[in-house]
Protein backbone atom coordinates (compact mmCIF):
# COMPACT_ATOMS: atom_id res chain seq x y z
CA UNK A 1 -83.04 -4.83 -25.60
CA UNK A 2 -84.02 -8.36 -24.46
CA UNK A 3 -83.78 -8.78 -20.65
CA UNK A 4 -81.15 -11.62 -21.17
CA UNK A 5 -78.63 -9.14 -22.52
CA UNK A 6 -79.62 -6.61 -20.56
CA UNK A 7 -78.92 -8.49 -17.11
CA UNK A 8 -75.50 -9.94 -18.65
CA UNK A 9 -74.77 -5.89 -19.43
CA UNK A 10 -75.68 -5.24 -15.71
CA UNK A 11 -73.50 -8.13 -14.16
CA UNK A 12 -70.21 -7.71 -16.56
CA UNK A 13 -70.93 -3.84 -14.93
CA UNK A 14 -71.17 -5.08 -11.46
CA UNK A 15 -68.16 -7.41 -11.80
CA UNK A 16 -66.35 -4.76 -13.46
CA UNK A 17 -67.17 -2.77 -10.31
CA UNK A 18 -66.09 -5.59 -7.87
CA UNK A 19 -69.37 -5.48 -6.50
CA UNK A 20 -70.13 -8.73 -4.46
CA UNK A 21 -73.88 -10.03 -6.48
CA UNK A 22 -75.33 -12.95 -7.11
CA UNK A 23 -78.21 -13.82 -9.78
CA UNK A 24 -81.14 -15.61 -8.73
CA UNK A 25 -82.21 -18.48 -10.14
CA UNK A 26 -86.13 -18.84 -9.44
CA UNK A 27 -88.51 -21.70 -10.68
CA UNK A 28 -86.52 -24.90 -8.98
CA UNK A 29 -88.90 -26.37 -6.33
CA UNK A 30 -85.95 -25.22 -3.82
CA UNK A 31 -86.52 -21.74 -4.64
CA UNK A 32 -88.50 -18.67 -3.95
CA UNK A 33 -90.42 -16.96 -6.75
CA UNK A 34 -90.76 -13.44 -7.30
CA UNK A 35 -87.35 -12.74 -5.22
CA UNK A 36 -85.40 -9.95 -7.47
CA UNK A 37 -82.99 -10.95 -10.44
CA UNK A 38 -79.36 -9.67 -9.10
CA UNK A 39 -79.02 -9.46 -5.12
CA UNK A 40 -76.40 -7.17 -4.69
CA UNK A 41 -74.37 -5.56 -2.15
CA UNK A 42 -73.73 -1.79 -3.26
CA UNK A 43 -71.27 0.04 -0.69
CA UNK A 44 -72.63 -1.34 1.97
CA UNK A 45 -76.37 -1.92 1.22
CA UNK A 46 -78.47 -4.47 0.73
CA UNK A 47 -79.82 -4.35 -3.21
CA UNK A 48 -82.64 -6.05 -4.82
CA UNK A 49 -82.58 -5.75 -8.59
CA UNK A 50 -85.59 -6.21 -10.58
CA UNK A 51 -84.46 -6.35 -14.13
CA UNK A 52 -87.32 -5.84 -17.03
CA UNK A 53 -87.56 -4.19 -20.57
CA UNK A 54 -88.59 -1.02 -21.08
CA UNK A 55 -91.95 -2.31 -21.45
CA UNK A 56 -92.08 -5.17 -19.04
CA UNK A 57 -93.94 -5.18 -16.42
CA UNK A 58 -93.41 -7.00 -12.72
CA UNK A 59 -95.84 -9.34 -11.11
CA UNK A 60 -97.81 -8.49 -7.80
CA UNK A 61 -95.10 -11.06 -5.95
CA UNK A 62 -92.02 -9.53 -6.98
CA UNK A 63 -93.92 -5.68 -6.10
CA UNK A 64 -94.47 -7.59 -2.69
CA UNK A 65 -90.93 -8.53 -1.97
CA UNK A 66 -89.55 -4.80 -3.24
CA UNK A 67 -91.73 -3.23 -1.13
CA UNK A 68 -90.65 -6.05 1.52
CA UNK A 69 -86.95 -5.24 0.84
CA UNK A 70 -87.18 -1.34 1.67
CA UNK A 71 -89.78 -2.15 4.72
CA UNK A 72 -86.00 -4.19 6.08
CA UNK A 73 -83.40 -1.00 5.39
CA UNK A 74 -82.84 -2.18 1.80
CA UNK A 75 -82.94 -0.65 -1.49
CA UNK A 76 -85.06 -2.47 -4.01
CA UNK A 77 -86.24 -1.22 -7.66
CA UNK A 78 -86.98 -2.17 -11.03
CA UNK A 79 -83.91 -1.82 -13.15
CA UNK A 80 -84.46 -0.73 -17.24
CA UNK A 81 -82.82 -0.55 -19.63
CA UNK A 82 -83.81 3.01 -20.27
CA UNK A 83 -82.53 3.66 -16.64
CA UNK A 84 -79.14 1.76 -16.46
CA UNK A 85 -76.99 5.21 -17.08
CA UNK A 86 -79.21 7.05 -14.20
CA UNK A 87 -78.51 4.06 -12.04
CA UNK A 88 -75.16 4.04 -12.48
CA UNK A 89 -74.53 7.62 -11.87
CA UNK A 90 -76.55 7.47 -8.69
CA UNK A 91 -74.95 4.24 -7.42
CA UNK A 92 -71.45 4.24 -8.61
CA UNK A 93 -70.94 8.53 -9.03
């Protein structure tokens, strides 16, 4: 699955969810890079979504600003495609 249908599978889900999110748009000279795909707020917590293929693999900035994420009290991960059902069971119940 390419990552473009994959992170329109995981918003329509969050929507569907009434999850407040937001998708970030990186690469404009008034952005920051390697900040995680979907910013989410998940009952209560601060989410960073990384979203790759099953065989993508994240750059040492966006490790950085996981690892930065869960070093503040939030959760941050790499979301797959291969994961989304385990995600959403953990997550959602």
């Amino acid at each position: 699955m390419k990552e473009s249908a994959f992170q329109a599978k995981v918003m329509k889900y969050l929507k569907e969810k009434q999850v407040w999110h937001i998708k970030y748009w990186a690469g404009s000279q008034y952005t920051k890079e390697g900040i995680p795909d979907i910013l989410a707020c998940i009952n209560g917590t601060f989410h960073g979504i990384e979203l790759k293929t099953d065989v993508g693999q994240p750059s040492k900035l966006q490790l950085y600003n996981i690892r930065k994420i869960k070093d503040s009290g939030g959760e941050a991960y790499i979301l797959r495609p291969k994961d989304f059902q385990a995600w959403k069971e953990r997550w959602f119940g």
